[in-house]
C-alpha atoms as a PDB file:
ATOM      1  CA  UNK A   1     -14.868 -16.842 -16.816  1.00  0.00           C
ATOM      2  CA  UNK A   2     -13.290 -14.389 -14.447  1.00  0.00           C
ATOM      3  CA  UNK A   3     -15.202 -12.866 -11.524  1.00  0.00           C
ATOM      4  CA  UNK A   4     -14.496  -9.257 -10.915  1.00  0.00           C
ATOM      5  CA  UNK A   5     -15.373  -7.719  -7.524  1.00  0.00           C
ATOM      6  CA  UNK A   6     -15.389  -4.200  -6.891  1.00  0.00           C
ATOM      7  CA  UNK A   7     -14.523  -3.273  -3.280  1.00  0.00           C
ATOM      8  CA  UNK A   8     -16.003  -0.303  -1.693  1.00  0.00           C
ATOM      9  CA  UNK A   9     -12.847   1.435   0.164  1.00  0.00           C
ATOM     10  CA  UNK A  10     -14.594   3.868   1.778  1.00  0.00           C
ATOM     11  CA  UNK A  11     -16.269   0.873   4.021  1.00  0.00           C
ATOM     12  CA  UNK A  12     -12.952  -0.480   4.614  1.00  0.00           C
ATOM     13  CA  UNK A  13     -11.623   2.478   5.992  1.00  0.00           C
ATOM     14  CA  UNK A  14     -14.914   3.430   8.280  1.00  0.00           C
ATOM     15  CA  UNK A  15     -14.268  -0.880   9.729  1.00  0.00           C
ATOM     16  CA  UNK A  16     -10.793   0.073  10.435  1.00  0.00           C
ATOM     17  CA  UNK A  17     -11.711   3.065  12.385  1.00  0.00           C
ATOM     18  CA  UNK A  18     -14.281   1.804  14.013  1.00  0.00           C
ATOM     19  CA  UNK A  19     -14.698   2.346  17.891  1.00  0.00           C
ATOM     20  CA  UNK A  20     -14.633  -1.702  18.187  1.00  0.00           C
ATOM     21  CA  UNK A  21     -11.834  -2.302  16.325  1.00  0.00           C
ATOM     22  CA  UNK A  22      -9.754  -0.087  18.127  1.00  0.00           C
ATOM     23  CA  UNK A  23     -10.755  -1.009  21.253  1.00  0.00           C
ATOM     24  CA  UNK A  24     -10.056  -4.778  20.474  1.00  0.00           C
ATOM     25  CA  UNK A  25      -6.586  -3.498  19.163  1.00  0.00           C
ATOM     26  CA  UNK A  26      -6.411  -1.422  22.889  1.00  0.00           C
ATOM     27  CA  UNK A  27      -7.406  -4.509  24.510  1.00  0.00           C
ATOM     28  CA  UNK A  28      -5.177  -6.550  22.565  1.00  0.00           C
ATOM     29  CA  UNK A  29      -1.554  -4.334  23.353  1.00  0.00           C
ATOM     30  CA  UNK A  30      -2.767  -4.326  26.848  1.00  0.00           C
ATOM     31  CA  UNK A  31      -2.386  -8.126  26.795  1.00  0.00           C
ATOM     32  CA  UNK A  32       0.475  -7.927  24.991  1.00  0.00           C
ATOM     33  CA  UNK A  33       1.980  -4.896  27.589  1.00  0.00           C
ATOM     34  CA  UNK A  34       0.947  -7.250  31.085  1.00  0.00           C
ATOM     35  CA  UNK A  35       2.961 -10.295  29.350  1.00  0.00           C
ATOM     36  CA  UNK A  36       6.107  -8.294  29.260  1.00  0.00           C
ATOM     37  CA  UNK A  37       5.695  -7.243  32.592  1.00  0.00           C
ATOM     38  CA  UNK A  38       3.135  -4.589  33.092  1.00  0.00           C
ATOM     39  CA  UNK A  39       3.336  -0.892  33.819  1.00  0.00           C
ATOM     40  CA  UNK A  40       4.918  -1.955  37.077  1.00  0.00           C
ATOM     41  CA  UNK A  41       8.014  -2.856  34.787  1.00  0.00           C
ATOM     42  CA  UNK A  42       8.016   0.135  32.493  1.00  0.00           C
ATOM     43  CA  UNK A  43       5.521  -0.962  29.855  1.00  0.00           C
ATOM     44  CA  UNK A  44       2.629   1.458  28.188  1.00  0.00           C
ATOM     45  CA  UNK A  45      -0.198   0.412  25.649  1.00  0.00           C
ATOM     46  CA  UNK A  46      -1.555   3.155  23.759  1.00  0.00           C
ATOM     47  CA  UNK A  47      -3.923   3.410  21.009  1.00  0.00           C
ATOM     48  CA  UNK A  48      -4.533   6.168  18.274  1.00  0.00           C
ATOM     49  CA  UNK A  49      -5.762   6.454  14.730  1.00  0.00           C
ATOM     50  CA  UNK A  50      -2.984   6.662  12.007  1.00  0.00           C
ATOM     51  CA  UNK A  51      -3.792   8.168   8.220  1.00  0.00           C
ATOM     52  CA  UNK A  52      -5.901   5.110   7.175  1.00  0.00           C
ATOM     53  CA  UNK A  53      -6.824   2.679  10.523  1.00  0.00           C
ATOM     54  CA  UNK A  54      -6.815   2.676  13.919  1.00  0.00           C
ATOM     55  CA  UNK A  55      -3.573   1.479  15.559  1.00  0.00           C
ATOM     56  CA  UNK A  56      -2.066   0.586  19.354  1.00  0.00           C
ATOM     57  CA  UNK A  57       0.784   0.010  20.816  1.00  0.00           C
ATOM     58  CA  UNK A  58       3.140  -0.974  23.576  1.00  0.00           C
ATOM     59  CA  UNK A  59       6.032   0.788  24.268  1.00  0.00           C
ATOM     60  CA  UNK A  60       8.951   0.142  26.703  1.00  0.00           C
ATOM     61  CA  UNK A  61       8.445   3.519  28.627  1.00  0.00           C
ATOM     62  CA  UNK A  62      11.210   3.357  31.182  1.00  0.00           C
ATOM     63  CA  UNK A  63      15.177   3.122  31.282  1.00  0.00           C
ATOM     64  CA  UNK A  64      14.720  -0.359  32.864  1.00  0.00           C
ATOM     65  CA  UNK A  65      12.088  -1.806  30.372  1.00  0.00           C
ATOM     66  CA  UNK A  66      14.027  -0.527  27.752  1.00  0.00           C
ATOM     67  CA  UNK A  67      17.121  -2.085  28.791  1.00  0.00           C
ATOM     68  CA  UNK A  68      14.945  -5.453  29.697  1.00  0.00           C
ATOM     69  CA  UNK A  69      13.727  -5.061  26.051  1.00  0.00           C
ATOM     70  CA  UNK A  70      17.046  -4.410  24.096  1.00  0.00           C
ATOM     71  CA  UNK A  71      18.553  -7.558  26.294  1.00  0.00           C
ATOM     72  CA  UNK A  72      15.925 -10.089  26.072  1.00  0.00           C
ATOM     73  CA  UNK A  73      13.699  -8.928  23.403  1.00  0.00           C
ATOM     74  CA  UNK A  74      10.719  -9.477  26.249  1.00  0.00           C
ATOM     75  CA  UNK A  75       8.025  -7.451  23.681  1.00  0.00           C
ATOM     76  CA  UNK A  76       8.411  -9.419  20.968  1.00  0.00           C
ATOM     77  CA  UNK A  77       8.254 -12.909  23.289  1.00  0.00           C
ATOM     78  CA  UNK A  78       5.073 -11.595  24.755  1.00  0.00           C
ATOM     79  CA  UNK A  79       3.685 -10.888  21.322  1.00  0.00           C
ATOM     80  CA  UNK A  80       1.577 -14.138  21.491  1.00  0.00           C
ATOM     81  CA  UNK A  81      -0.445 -12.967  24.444  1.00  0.00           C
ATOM     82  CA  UNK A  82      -2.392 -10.603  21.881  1.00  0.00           C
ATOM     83  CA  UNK A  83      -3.818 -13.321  19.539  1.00  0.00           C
END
């Protein structure tokens, strides 16, 4: 016998735009950010709420953490640091 469950997508949308989450997310990218190197090195987290969810970011701000980025891939080595 197959179990249907109905989800209620309104709730999933108020969880993912909830003032926790995306502070976790915030708090998460800023991890992420001081692994590659900071804000001393060129590196922003920023947060913000897409369409559907909440969402955050770091971003390789500067000429210098850009170039540090497109040589050694340093954001996507420091991704572990957000887990």
């Amino acid at each position: 016998m197959a179990v249907r469950i109905k989800f209620h997508e309104r709730g999933f949308e108020q969880l993912l735009r909830h003032p926790r989450i995306k502070a976790d997310l915030l708090r998460r990218a800023e991890r992420i950010r001081d692994a590659a190197g900071g804000e001393d090195d060129g590196f922003v987290a920023v947060s913000g709420e897409g369409a559907t969810r909440s969402r955050a970011a770091v971003i390789a701000a500067s000429r210098g953490a850009r170039r540090a980025n497109a040589k050694t891939n340093v954001l996507v080595r420091s991704i572990d640091a957000g887990r």
